[in-house]
N, C-alpha and C. Protein backbone atom coordinates (compact mmCIF):
# COMPACT_ATOMS: atom_id res chain seq x y z
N UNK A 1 0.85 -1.16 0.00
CA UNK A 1 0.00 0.00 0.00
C UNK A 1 0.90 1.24 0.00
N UNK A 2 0.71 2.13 -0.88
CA UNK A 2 1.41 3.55 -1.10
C UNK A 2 0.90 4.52 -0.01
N UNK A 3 1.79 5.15 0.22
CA UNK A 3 0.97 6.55 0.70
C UNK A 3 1.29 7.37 -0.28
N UNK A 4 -0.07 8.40 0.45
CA UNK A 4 -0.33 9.33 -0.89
C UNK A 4 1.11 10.64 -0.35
N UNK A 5 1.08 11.57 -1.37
CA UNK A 5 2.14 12.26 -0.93
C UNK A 5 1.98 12.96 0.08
N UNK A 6 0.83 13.87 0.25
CA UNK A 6 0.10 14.41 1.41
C UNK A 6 0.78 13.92 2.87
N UNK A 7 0.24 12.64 2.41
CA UNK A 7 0.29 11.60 4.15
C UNK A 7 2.02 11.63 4.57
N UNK A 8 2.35 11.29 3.16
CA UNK A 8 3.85 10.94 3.66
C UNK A 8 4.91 12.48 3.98
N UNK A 9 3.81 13.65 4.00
CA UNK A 9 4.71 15.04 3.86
C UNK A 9 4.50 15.33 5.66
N UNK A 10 2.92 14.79 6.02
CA UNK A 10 2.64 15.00 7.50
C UNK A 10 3.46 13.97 7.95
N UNK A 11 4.14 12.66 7.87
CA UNK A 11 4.79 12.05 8.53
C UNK A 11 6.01 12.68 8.28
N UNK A 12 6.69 12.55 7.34
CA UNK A 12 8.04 13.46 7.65
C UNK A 12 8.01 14.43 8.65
N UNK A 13 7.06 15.46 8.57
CA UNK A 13 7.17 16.63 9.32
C UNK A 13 7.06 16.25 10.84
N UNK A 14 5.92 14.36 11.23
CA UNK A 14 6.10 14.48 12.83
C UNK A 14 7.28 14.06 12.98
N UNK A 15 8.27 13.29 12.18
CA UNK A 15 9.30 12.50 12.41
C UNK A 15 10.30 13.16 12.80
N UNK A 16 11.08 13.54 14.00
CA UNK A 16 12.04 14.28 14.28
C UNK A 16 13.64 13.91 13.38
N UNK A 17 13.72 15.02 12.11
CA UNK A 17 15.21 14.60 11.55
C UNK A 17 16.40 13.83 12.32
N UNK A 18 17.21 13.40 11.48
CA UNK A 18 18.41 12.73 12.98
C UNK A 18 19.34 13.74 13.45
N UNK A 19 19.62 15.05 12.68
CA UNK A 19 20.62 15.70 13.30
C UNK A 19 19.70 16.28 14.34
N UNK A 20 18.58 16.59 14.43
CA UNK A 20 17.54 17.41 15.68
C UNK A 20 17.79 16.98 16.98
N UNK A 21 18.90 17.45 17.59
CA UNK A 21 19.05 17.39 19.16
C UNK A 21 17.02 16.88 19.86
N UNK A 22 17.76 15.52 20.87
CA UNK A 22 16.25 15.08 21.61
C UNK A 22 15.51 16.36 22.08
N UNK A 23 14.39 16.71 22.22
CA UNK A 23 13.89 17.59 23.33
C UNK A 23 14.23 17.40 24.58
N UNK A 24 14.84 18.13 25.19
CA UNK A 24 15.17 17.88 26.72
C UNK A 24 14.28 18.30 28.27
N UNK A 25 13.63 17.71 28.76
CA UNK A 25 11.95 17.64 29.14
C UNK A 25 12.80 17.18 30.84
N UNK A 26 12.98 18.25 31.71
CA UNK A 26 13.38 18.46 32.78
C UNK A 26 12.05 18.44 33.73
N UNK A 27 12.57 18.61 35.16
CA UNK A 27 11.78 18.83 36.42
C UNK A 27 10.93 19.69 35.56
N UNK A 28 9.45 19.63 36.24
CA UNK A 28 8.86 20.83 36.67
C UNK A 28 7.70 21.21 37.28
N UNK A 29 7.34 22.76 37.49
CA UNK A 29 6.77 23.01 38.46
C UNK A 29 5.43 24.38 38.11
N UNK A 30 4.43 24.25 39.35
CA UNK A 30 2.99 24.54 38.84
C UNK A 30 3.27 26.03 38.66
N UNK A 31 2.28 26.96 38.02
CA UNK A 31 2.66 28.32 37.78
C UNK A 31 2.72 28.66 39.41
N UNK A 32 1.89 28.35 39.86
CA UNK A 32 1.82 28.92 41.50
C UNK A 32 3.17 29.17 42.51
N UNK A 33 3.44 27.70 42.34
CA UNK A 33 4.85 27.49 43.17
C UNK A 33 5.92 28.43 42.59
N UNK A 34 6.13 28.66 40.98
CA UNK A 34 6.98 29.41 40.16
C UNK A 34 6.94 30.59 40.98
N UNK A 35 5.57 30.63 40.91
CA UNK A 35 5.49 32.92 41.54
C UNK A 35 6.03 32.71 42.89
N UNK A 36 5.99 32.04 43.38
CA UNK A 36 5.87 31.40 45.10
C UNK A 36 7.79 31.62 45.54
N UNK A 37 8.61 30.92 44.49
CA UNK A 37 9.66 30.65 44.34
C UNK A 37 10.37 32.29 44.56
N UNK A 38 9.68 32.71 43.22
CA UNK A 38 10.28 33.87 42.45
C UNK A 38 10.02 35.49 43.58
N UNK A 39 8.71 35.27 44.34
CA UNK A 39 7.80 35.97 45.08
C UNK A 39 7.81 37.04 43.89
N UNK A 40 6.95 36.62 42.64
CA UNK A 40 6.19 37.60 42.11
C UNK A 40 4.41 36.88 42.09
N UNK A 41 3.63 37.97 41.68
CA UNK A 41 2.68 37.45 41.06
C UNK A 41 2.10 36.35 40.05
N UNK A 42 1.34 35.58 39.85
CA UNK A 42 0.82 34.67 39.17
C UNK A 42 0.74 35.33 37.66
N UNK A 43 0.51 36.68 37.84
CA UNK A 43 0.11 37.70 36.24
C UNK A 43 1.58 37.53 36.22
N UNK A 44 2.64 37.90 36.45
CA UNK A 44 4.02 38.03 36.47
C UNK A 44 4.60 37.22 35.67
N UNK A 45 4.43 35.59 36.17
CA UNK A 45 4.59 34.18 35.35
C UNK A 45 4.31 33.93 34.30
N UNK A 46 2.79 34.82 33.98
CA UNK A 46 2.16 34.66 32.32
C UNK A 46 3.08 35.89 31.72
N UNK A 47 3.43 36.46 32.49
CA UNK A 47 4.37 38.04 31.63
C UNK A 47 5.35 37.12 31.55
N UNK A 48 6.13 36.42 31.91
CA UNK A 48 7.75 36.42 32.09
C UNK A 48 7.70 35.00 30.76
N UNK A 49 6.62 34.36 30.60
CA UNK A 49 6.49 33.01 29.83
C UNK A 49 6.35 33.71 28.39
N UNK A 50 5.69 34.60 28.42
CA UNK A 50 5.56 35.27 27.09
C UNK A 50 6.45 35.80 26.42
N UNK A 51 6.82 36.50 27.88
CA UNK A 51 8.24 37.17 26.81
C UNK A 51 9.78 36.14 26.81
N UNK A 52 9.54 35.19 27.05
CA UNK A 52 10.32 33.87 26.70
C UNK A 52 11.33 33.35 27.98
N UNK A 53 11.20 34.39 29.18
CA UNK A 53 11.82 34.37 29.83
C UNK A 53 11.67 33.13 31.38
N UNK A 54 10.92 32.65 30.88
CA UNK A 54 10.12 31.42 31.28
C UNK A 54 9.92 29.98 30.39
N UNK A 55 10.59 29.19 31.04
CA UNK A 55 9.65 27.85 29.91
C UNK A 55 9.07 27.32 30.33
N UNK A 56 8.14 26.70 29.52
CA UNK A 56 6.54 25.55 30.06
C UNK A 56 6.57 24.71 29.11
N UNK A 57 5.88 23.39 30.05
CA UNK A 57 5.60 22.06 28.93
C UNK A 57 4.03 22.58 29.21
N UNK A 58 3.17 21.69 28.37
CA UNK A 58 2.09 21.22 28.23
C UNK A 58 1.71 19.72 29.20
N UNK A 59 1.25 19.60 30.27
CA UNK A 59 0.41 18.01 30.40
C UNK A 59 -0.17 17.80 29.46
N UNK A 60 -0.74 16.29 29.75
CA UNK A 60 -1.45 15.44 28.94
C UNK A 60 -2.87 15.97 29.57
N UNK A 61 -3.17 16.72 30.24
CA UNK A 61 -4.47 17.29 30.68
C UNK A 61 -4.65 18.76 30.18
N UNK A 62 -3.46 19.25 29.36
CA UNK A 62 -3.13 20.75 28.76
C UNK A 62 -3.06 21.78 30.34
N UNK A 63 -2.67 21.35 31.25
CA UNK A 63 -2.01 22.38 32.57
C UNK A 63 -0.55 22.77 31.91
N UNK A 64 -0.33 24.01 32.57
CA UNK A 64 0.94 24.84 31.59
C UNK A 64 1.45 24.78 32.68
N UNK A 65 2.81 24.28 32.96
CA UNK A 65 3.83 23.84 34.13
C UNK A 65 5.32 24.47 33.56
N UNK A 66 5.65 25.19 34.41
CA UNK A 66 7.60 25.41 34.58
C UNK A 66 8.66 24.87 34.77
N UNK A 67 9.43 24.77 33.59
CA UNK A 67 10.22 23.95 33.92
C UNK A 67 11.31 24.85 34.94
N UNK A 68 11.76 23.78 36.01
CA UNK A 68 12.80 24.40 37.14
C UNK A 68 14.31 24.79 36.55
N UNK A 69 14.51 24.33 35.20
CA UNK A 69 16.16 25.11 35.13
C UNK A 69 15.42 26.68 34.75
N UNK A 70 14.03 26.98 34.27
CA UNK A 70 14.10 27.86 33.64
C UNK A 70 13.99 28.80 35.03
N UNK A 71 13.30 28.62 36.21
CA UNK A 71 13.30 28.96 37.17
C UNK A 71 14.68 29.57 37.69
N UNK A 72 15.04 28.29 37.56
CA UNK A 72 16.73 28.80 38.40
C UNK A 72 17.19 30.64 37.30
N UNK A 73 17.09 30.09 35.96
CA UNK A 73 17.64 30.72 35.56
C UNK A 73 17.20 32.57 35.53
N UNK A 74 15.83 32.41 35.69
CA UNK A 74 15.25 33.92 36.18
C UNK A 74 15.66 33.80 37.94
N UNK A 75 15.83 33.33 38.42
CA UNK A 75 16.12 33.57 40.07
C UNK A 75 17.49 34.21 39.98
N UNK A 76 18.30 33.82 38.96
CA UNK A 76 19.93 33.82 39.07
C UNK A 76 20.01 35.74 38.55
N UNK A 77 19.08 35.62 37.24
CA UNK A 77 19.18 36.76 36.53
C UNK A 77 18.45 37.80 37.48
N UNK A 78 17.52 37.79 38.25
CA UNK A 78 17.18 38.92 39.50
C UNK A 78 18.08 38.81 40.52
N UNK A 79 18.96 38.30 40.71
CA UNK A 79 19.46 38.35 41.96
C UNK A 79 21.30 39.19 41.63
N UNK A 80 21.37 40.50 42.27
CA UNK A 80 22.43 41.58 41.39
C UNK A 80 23.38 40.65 41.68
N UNK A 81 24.80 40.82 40.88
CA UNK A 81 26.24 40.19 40.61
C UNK A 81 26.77 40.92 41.45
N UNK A 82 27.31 39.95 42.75
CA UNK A 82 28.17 41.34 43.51
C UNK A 82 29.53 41.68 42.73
N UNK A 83 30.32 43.04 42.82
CA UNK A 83 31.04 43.58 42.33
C UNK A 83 32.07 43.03 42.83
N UNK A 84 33.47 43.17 42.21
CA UNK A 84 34.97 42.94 42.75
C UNK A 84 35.73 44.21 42.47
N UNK A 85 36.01 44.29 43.62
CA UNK A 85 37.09 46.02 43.73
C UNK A 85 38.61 45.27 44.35
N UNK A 86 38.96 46.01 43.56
CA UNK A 86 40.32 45.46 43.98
C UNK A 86 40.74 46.11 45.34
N UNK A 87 41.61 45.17 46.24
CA UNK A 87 42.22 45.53 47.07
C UNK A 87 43.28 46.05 47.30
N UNK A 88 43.15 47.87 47.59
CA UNK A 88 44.02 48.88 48.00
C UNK A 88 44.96 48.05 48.59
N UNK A 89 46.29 48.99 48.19
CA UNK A 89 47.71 48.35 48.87
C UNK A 89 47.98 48.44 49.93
């Protein structure tokens, strides 16, 4: 049995190429706990996901969950770099 070309253009496209690095599908955690973490707002989490500065998977129930490196990585980026002054002679 052939497939038609159609069919076989939607299977290519679900088929992940071989050079395509796996998706890498870490811890994660509810929007709540995120704001909880972060001590911003719940509106905050939908701001910070939008503007990319946040990542989320999807459940199999469609709940929008955080992943925790992305967490770490806005905790790291609010929190200031202390300075190094050199030490007078």
């Amino acid at each position: 049995m052939a497939l038609s070309e159609s069919t076989a253009e939607v299977i290519e496209q679900i088929q992940p190429s071989p050079q395509a690095p796996a998706p890498r599908i870490g811890r994660s955690i509810s929007l709540d706990h995120a704001a909880e973490m972060l001590g911003v707002s719940r509106r905050t989490i939908y701001n910070r996901i939008r503007e990319g500065r946040l990542t989320t998977v999807r459940t199999l129930g469609g709940s929008q969950r955080v992943l925790i490196d992305s967490v770490d990585g806005e905790f790291r980026a609010a929190r200031p770099t202390p300075s190094v002054r050199p030490v007078p002679d």
